[in-house]
Protein backbone atom coordinates (compact mmCIF):
# COMPACT_ATOMS: atom_id res chain seq x y z
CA UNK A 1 -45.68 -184.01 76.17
CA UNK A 2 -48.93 -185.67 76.76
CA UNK A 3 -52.16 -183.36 76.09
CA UNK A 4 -54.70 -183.69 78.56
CA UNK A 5 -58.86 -183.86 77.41
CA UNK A 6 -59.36 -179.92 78.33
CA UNK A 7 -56.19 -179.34 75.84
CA UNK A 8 -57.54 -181.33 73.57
CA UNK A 9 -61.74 -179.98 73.78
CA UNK A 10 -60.30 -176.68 73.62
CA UNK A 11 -58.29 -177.41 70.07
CA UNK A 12 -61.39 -179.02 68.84
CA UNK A 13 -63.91 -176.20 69.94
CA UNK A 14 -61.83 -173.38 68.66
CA UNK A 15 -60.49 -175.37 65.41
CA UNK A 16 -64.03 -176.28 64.22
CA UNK A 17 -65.79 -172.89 64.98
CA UNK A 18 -62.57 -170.79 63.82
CA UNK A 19 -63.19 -172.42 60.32
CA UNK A 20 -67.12 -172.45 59.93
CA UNK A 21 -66.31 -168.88 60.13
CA UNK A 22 -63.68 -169.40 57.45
CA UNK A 23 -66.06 -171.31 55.22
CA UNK A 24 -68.51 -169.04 55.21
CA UNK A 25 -66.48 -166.52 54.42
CA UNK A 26 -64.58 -168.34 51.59
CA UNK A 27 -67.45 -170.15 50.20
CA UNK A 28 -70.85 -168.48 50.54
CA UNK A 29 -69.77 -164.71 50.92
CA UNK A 30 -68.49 -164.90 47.38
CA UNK A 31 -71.40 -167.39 46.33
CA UNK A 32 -74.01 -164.09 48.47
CA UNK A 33 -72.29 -161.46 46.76
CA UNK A 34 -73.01 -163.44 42.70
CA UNK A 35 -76.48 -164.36 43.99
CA UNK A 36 -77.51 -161.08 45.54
CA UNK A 37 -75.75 -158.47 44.49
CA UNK A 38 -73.97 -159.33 40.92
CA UNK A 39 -72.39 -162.13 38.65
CA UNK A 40 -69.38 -159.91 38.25
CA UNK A 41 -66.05 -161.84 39.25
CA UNK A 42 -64.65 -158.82 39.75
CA UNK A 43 -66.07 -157.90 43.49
CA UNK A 44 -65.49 -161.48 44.59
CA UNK A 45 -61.68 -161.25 43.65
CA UNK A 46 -61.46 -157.92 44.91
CA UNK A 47 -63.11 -158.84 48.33
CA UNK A 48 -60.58 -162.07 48.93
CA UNK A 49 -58.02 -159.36 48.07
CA UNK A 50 -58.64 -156.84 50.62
CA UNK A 51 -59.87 -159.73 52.95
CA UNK A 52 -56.42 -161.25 52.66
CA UNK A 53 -54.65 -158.54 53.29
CA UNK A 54 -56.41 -157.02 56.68
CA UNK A 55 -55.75 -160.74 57.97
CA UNK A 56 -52.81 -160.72 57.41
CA UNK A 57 -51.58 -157.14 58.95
CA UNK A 58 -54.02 -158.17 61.41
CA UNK A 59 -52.38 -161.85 62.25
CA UNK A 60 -48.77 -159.48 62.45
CA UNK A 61 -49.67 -156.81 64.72
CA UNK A 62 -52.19 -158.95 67.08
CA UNK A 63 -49.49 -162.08 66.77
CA UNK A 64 -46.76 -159.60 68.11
CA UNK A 65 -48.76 -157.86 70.26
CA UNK A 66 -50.05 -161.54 72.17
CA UNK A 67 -45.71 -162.50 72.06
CA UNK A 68 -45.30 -158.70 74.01
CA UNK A 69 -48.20 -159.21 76.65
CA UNK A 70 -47.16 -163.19 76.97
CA UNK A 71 -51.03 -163.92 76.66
CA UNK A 72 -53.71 -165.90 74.19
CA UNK A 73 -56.58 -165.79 75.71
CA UNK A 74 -57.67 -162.52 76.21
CA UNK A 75 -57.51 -161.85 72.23
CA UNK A 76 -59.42 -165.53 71.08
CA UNK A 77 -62.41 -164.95 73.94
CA UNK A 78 -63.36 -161.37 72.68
CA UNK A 79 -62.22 -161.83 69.52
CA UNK A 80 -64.19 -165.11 69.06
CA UNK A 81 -67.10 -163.46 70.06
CA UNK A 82 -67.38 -160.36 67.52
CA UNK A 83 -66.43 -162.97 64.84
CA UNK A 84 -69.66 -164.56 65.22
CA UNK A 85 -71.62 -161.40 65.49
CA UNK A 86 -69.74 -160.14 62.32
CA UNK A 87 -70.99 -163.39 60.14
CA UNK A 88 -74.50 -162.84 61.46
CA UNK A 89 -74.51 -159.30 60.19
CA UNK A 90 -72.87 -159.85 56.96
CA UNK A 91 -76.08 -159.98 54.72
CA UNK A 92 -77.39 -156.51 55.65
CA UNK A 93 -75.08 -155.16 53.04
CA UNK A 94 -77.28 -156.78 50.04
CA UNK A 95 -80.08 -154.33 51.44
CA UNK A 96 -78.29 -151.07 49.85
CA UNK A 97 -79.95 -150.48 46.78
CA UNK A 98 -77.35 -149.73 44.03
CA UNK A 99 -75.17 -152.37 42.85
CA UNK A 100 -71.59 -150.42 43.61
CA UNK A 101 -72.48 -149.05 47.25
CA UNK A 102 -73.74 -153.03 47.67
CA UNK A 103 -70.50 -154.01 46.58
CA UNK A 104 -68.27 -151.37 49.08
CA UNK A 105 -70.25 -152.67 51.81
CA UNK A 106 -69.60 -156.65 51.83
CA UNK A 107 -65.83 -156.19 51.19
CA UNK A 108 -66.46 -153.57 54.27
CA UNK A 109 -67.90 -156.35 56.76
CA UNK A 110 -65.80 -158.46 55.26
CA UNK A 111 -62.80 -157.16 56.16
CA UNK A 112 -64.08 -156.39 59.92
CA UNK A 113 -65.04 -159.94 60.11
CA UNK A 114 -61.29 -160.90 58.84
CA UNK A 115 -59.77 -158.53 61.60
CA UNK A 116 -61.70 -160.41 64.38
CA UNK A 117 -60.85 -163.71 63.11
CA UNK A 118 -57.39 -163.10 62.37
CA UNK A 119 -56.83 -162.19 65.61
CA UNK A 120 -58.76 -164.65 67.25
CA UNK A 121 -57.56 -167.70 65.20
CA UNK A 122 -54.86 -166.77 62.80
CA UNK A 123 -53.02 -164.73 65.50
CA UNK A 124 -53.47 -165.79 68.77
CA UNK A 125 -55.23 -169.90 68.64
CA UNK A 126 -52.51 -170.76 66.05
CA UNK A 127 -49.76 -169.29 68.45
CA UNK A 128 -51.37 -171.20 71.44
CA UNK A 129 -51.55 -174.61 69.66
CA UNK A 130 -47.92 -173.85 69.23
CA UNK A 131 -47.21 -172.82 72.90
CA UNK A 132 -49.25 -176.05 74.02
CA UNK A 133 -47.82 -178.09 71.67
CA UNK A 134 -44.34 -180.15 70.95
CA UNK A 135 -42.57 -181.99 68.25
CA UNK A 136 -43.87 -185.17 69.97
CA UNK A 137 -47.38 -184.60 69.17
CA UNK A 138 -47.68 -181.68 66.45
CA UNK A 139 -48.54 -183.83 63.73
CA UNK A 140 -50.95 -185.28 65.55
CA UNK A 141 -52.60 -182.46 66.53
CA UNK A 142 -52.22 -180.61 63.15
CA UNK A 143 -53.84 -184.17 62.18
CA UNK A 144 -56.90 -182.63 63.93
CA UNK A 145 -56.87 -179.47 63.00
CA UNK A 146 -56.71 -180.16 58.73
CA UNK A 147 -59.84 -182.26 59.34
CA UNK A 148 -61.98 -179.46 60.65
CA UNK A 149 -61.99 -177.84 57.40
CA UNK A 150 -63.63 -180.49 55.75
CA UNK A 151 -65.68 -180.44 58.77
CA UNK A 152 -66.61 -177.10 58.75
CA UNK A 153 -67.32 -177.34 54.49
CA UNK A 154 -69.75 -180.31 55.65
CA UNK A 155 -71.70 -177.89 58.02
CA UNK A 156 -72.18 -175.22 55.82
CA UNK A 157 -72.84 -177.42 52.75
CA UNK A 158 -75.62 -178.97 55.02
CA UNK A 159 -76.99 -175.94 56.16
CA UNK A 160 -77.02 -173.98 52.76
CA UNK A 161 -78.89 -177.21 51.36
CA UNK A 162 -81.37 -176.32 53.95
CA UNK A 163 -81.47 -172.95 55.50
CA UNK A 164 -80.64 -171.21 52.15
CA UNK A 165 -82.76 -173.32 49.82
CA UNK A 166 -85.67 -173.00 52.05
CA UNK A 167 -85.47 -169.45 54.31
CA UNK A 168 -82.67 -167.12 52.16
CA UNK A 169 -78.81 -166.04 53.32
CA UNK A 170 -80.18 -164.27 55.99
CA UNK A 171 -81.16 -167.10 58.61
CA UNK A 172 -78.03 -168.99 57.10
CA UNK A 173 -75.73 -166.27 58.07
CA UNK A 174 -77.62 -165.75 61.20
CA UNK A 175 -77.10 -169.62 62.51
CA UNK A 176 -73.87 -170.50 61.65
CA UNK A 177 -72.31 -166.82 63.14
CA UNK A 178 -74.47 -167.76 66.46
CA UNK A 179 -72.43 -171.32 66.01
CA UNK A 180 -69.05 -169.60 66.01
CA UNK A 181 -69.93 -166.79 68.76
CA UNK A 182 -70.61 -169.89 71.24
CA UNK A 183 -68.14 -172.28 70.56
CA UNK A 184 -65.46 -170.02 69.94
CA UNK A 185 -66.55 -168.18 73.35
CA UNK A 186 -66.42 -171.89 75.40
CA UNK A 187 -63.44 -173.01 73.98
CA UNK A 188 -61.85 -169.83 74.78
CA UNK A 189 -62.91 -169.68 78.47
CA UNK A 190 -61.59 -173.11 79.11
CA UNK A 191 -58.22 -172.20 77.30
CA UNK A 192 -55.33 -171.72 79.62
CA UNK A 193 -52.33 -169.57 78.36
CA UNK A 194 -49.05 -171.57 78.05
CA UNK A 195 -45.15 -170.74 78.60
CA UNK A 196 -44.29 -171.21 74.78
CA UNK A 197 -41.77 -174.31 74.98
CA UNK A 198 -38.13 -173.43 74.56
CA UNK A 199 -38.66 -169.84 75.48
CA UNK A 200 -37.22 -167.82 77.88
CA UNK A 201 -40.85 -168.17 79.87
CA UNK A 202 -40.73 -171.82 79.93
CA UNK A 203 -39.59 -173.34 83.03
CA UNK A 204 -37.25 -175.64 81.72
CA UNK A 205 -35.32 -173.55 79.34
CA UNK A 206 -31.67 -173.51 80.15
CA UNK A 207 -30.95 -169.91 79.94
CA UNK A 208 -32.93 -167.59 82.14
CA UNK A 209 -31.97 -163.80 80.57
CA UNK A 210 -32.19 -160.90 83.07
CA UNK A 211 -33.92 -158.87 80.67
CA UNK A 212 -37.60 -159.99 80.58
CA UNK A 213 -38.70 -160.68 77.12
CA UNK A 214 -35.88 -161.01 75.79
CA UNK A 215 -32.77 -163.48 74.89
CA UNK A 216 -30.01 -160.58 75.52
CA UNK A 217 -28.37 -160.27 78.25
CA UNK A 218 -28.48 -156.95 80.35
CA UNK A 219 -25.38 -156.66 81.25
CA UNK A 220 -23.51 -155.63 77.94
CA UNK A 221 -20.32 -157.80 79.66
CA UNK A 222 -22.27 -161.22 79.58
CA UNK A 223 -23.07 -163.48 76.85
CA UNK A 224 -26.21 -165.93 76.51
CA UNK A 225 -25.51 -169.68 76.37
CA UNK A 226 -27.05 -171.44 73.76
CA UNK A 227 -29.07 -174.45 73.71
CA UNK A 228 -29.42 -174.48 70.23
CA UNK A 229 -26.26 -173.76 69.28
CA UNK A 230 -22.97 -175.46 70.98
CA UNK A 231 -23.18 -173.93 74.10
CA UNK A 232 -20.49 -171.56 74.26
CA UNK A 233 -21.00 -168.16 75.52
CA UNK A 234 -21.38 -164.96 73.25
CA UNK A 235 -19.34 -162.08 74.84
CA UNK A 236 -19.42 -159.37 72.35
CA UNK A 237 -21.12 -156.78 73.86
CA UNK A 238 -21.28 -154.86 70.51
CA UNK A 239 -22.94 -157.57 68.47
CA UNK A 240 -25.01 -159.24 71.40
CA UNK A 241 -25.68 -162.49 69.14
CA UNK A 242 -26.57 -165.91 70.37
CA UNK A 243 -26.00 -169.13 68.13
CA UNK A 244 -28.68 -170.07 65.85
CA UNK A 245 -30.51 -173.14 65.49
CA UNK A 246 -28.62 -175.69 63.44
CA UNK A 247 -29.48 -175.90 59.82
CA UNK A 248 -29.82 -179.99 60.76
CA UNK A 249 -30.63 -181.70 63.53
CA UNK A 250 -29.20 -184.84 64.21
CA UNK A 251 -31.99 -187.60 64.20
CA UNK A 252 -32.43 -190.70 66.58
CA UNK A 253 -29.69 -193.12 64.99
CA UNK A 254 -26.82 -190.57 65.53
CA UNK A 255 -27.22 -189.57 61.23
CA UNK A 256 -26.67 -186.10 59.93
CA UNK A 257 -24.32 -182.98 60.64
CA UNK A 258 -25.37 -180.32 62.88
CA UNK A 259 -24.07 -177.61 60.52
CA UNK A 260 -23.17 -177.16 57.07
CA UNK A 261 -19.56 -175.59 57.80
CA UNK A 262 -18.01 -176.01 60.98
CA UNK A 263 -18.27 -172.31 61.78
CA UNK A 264 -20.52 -171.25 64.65
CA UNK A 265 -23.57 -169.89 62.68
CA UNK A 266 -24.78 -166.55 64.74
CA UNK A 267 -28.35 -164.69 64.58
CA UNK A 268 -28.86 -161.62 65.97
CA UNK A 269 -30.60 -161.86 69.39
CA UNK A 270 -34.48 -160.81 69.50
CA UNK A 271 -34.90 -157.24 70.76
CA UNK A 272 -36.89 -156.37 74.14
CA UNK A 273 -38.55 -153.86 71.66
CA UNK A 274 -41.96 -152.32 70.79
CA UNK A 275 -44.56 -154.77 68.28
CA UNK A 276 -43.35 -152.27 65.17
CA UNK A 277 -39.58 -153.16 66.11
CA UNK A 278 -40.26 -156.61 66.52
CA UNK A 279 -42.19 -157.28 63.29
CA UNK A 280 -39.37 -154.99 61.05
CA UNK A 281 -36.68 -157.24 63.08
CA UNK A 282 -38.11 -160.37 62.16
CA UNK A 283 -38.21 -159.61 58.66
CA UNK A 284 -34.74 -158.32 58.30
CA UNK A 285 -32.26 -160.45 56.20
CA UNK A 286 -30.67 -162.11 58.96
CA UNK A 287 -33.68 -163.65 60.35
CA UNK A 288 -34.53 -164.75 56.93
CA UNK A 289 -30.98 -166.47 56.50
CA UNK A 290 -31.31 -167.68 60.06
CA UNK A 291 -35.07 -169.31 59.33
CA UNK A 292 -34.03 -170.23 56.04
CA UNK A 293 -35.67 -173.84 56.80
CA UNK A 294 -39.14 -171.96 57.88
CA UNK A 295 -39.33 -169.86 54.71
CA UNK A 296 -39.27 -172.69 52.37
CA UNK A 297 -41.84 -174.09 54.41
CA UNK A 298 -43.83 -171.20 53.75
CA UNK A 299 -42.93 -171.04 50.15
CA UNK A 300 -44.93 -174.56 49.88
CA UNK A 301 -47.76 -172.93 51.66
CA UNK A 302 -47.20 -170.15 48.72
CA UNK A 303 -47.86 -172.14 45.80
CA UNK A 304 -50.27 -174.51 46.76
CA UNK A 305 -52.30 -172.07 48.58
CA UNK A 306 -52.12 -170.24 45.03
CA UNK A 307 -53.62 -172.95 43.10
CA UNK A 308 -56.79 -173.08 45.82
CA UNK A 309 -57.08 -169.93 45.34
CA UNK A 310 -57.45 -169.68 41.55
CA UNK A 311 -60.64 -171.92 42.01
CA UNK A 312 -61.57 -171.99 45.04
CA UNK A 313 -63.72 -169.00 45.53
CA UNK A 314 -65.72 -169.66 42.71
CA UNK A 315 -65.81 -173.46 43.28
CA UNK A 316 -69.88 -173.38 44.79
CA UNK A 317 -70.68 -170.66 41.30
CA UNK A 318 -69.24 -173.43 39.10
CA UNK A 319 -70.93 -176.12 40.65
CA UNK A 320 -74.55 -174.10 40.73
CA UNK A 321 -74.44 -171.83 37.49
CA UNK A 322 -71.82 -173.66 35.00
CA UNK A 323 -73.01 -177.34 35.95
CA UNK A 324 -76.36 -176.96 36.77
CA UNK A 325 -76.16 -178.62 40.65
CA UNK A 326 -78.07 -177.16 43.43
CA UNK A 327 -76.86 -176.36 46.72
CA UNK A 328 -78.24 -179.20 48.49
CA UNK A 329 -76.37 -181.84 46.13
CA UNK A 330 -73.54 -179.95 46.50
CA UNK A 331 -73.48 -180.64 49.86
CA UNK A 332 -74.23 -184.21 49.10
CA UNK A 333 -70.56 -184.26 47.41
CA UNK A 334 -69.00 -182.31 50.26
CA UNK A 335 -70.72 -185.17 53.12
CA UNK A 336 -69.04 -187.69 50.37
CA UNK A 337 -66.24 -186.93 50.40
CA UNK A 338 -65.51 -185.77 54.06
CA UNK A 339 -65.59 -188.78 56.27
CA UNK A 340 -62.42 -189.90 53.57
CA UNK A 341 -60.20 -187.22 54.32
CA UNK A 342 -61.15 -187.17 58.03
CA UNK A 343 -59.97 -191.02 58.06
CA UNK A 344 -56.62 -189.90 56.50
CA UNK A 345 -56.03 -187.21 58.30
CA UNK A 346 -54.62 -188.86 61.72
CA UNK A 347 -52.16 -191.40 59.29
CA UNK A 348 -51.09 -188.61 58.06
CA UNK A 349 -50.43 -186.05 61.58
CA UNK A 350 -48.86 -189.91 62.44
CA UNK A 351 -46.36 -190.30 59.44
CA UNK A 352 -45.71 -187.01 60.03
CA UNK A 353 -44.53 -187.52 63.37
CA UNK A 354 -42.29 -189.93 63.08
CA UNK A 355 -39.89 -188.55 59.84
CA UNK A 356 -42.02 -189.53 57.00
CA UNK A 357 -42.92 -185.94 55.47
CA UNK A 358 -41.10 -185.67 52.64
CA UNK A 359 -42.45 -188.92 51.08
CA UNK A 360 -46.37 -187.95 51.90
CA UNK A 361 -45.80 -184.20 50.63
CA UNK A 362 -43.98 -185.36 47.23
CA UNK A 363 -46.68 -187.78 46.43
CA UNK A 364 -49.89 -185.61 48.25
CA UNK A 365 -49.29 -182.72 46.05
CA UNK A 366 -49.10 -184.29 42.79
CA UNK A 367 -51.95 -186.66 43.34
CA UNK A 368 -54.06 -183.32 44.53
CA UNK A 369 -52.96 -181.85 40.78
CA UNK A 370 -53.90 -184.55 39.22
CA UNK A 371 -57.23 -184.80 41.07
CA UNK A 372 -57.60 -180.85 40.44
CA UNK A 373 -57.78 -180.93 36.12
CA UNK A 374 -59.54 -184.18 36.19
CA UNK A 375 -62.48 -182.59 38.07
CA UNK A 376 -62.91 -179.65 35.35
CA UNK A 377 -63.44 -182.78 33.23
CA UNK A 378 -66.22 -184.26 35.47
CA UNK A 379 -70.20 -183.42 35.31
CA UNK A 380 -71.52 -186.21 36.94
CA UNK A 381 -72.55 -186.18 40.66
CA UNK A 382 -70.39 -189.44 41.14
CA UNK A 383 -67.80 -187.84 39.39
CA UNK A 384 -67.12 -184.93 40.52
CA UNK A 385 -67.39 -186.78 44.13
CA UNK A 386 -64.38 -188.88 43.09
CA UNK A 387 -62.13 -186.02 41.67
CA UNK A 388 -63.51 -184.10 44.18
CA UNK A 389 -61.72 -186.49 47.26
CA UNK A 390 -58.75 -186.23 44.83
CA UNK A 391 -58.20 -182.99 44.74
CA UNK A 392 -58.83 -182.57 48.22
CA UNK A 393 -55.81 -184.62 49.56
CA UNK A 394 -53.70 -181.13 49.15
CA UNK A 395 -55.59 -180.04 51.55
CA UNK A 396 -54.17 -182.93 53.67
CA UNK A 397 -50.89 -181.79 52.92
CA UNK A 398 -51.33 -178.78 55.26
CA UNK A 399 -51.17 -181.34 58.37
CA UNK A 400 -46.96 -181.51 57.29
CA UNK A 401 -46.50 -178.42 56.67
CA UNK A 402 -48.21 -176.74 59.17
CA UNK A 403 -46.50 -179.25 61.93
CA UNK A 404 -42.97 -178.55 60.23
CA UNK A 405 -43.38 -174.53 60.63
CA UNK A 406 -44.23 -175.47 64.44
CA UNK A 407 -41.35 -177.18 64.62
CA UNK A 408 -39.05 -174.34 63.14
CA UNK A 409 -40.50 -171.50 64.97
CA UNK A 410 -38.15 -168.81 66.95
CA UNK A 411 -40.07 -169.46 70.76
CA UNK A 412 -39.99 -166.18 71.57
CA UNK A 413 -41.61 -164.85 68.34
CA UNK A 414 -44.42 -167.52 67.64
CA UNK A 415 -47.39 -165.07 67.35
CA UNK A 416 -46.05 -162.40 64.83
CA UNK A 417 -44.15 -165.68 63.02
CA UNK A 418 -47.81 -166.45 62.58
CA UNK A 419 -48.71 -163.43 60.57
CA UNK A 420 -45.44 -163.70 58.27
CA UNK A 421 -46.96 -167.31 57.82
CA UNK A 422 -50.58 -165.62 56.41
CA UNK A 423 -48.30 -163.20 54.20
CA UNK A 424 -46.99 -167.03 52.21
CA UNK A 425 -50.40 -168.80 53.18
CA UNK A 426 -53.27 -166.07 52.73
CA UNK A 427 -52.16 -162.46 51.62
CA UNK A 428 -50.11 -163.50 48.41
CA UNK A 429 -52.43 -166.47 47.28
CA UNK A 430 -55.59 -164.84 47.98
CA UNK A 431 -54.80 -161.59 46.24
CA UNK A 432 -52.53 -163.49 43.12
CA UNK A 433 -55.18 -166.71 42.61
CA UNK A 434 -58.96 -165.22 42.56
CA UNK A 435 -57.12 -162.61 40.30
CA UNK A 436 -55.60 -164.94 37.62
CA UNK A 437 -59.31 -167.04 37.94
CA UNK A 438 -61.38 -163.80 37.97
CA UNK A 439 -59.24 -163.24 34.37
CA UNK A 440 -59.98 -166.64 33.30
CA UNK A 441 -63.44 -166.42 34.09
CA UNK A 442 -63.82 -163.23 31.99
CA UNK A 443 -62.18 -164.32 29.33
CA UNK A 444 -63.35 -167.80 28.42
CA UNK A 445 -66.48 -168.32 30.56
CA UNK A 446 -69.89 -168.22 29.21
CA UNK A 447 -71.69 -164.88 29.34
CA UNK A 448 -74.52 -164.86 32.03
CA UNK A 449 -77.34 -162.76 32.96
CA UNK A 450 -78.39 -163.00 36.95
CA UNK A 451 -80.97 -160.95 38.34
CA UNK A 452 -80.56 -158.16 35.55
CA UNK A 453 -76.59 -158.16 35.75
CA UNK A 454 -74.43 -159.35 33.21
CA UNK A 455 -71.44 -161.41 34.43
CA UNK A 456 -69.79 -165.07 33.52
CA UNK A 457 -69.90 -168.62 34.59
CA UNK A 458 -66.54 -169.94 35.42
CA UNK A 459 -65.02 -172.28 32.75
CA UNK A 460 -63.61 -175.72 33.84
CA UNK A 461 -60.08 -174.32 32.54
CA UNK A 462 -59.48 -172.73 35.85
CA UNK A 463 -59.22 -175.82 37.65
CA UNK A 464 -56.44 -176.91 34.66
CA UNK A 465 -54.33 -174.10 35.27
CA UNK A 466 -54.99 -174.94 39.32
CA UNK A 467 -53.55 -177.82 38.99
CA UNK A 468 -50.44 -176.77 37.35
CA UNK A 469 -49.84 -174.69 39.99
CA UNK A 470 -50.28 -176.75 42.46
CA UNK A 471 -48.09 -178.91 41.04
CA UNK A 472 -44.95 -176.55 41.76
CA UNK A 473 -45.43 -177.22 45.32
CA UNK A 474 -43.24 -180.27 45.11
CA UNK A 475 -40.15 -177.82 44.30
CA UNK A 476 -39.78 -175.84 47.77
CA UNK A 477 -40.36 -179.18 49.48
CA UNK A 478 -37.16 -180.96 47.67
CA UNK A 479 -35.47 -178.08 48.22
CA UNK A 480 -35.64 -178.59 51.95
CA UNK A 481 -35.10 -181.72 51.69
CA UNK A 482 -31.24 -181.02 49.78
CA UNK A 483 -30.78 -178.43 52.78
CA UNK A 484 -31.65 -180.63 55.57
CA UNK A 485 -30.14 -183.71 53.59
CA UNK A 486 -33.22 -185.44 53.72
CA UNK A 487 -34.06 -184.93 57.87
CA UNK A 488 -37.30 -183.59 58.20
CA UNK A 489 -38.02 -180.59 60.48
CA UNK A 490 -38.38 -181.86 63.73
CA UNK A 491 -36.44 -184.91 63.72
CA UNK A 492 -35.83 -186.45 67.30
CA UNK A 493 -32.30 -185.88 68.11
């Protein structure tokens, strides 16, 4: 499949003002809330807590409820649009007085601004890419889509060395939500909603059910056909199952088995149900056996996403308060190291592509743990910019694995799939790694004072125990690797 320039404007307009939004939020909310309101580590862990876990309920009910209604677009245009009014508002909350209502009211509009963008982006753009997308040109596009991250960290770096430096949060917040509001709105309005490939909606699929929305047959008396499976026709009425996708696919030289045991290997058939049904089905132990591939995919997501997450929000504090850097040299390093990453990011979507995963994830991840406790070491602007591109090639990683779980997706399920994906990628790191780094902090980081509150700066050792982390990310992937006897996720067959 061959994107066309609208396909591809629209992935760059949402993808780059989806994660401003995301930036802000990650970076700067936390880095408002020790500024303005208290040094504490304690409301900035607590915050990417309840943050992560209203995105990801949100990303489950709004992903199942876009699969239900067969639609995208309505859910990124509106939702696009209170995201950016819901950055630009943010800083109103540092104009309560005392320190604890301050502190209910960011992780308040927080959490409103994570519903809007969770359904916007998390939810319903990730599902579209998906829908729009094939295993042809995933990587490609994931490619893309890692780079405007760094992207978005350049923007905000820029501005903050600017608009924060010079004017306060206020016009910061103010700008960059405006930025999101129109992009996201454009982007949206020149989306158009796609049959996800391979589903029953898709033109070409091979087995039209009579039941719209859903893979079962209704008539009790006939069975589905596979296309996944091999082909033969399920015609027990009492178990209504359909084969499931092969645990390997054979690749383009005729190599590997299509199943581990010659038995046919059977998955229960996806309900025509309401979203509750659907999101309690999908995480019932057969679809867990049947997506075995997908989960250790997500488990990857898991553990690196948990080393991030252990420095990450308190990556700008460090810089500032522990090393003495100022915003605008911060985003000197951040401009440094970006146009790197963006140069290695369409290799990467490429080598993806065509089979060479495994090899780029085994050696990505440990390079980005290597980078990770070398930069805790660093104080110098140069550097830090060096450990800092280092460390940042995890980030790279995500183009893989985020093409792989395309790749392994159930068609008709692709939007609350999305929000099981935030439970591995979001919920669990963001609530386990600010926690064990908020503990860190407390315990071995220097005792500060910031306007009249007591709090700590964060210690280098958090990015030591980061890295050590985020070296376990290498175990899920050779697991998959032993399942699928070394054929990547996506293999042409």
């Amino acid at each position: 499949m061959k994107l066309d320039r609208r396909t591809w404007l629209v992935i760059v307009l949402l993808g780059l003002s989806g994660q401003i939004a995301w930036n802000v939020e990650n970076s700067w909310f936390n880095t408002f809330v020790y500024d303005e309101i208290t040094p504490d580590p304690r409301p900035i862990a607590a915050m990417v807590a309840v943050s992560a876990i209203v995105a990801t309920v949100t990303t489950l009910v709004m992903g199942a409820w876009s699969d239900r209604l067969r639609r995208r677009k309505p859910f990124i245009v509106i939702g696009y649009l209170l995201w950016g009014l819901s950055v630009a508002v943010y800083p109103a909350a540092a104009e309560a007085r005392a320190v604890t209502l301050a502190v209910i009211l960011v992780i308040l509009l927080d959490a409103v601004m994570t519903f809007f963008g969770s359904t916007a982006n998390d939810a319903a753009f990730n599902a579209w890419v998906t829908d729009a997308t094939d295993e042809h040109n995933r990587g490609r596009v994931d490619g893309v889509l890692q780079v405007m991250p760094v992207l978005a960290t350049m923007i905000g770096m820029g501005a903050s060395g600017f608009l924060i430096d010079a004017f306060g949060y206020t016009p910061f917040f103010l700008t960059l939500g405006g930025v999101v509001l129109v992009m996201g709105v454009v982007g949206g309005l020149l989306l158009r909603d796609h049959p996800p490939v391979g589903s029953a909606l898709d033109p070409a699929h091979p087995d039209v059910p009579s039941h719209p929305g859903s893979r079962v047959s209704s008539d009790p008396g006939v069975g589905i056909p596979s296309h996944l499976g091999d082909g033969k026709l399920c015609t027990d009425s009492a178990a209504q199952v359909a084969p499931a996708r092969p645990a390997v696919a054979p690749n383009s030289r005729g190599k590997g088995k299509l199943c581990r045991d010659s038995a046919v290997q059977v998955a229960p058939a996806r309900p025509a149900v309401g979203v509750r049904q659907l999101i309690v089905y999908e995480f019932s132990p057969a679809q867990i056996r049947a997506n075995a591939d997908l989960f250790l995919v997500f488990t990857a997501m898991l553990i690196f996403s948990t080393g991030v997450q252990i420095t990450f929000p308190y990556e700008v504090i460090y810089l500032n308060h522990t090393l003495g850097i100022d915003k605008g040299t911060v985003g000197v390093i951040t401009a440094m190291v970006a146009p790197v990453l963006v140069l290695f990011a369409w290799p990467i979507g490429a080598l993806t592509d065509r089979g060479r995963g495994y090899a780029v994830l085994l050696t990505g991840f440990l390079v980005a743990a290597a980078g990770t406790a070398l930069f805790s070491m660093a104080s110098s602007v140069v550097g830090l910019t060096v450990m800092a591109l280092v460390k940042s090639v995890g980030f790279l990683m995500m183009i893989v694995l985020m093409a792989w779980h395309r790749h392994l997706l159930p068609p008709d399920a692709r939007g609350v799939f999305q929000g099981i994906r935030l439970i591995f990628m979001v919920l669990l790191p963001m609530v386990i790694g600010p926690q064990i780094g908020s503990a860190l902090i407390r315990a071995f980081g220097e005792p500060a004072v910031v306007d009249g509150q007591a709090g700590h700066q964060p210690p280098g050792l958090i990015y030591l125990v980061g890295a050590a982390v985020v070296a376990l990310s290498v175990l899920p992937v050779l697991a998959l690797r032993i399942r699928r006897r070394g054929l990547p996720p996506g293999s042409p067959a």
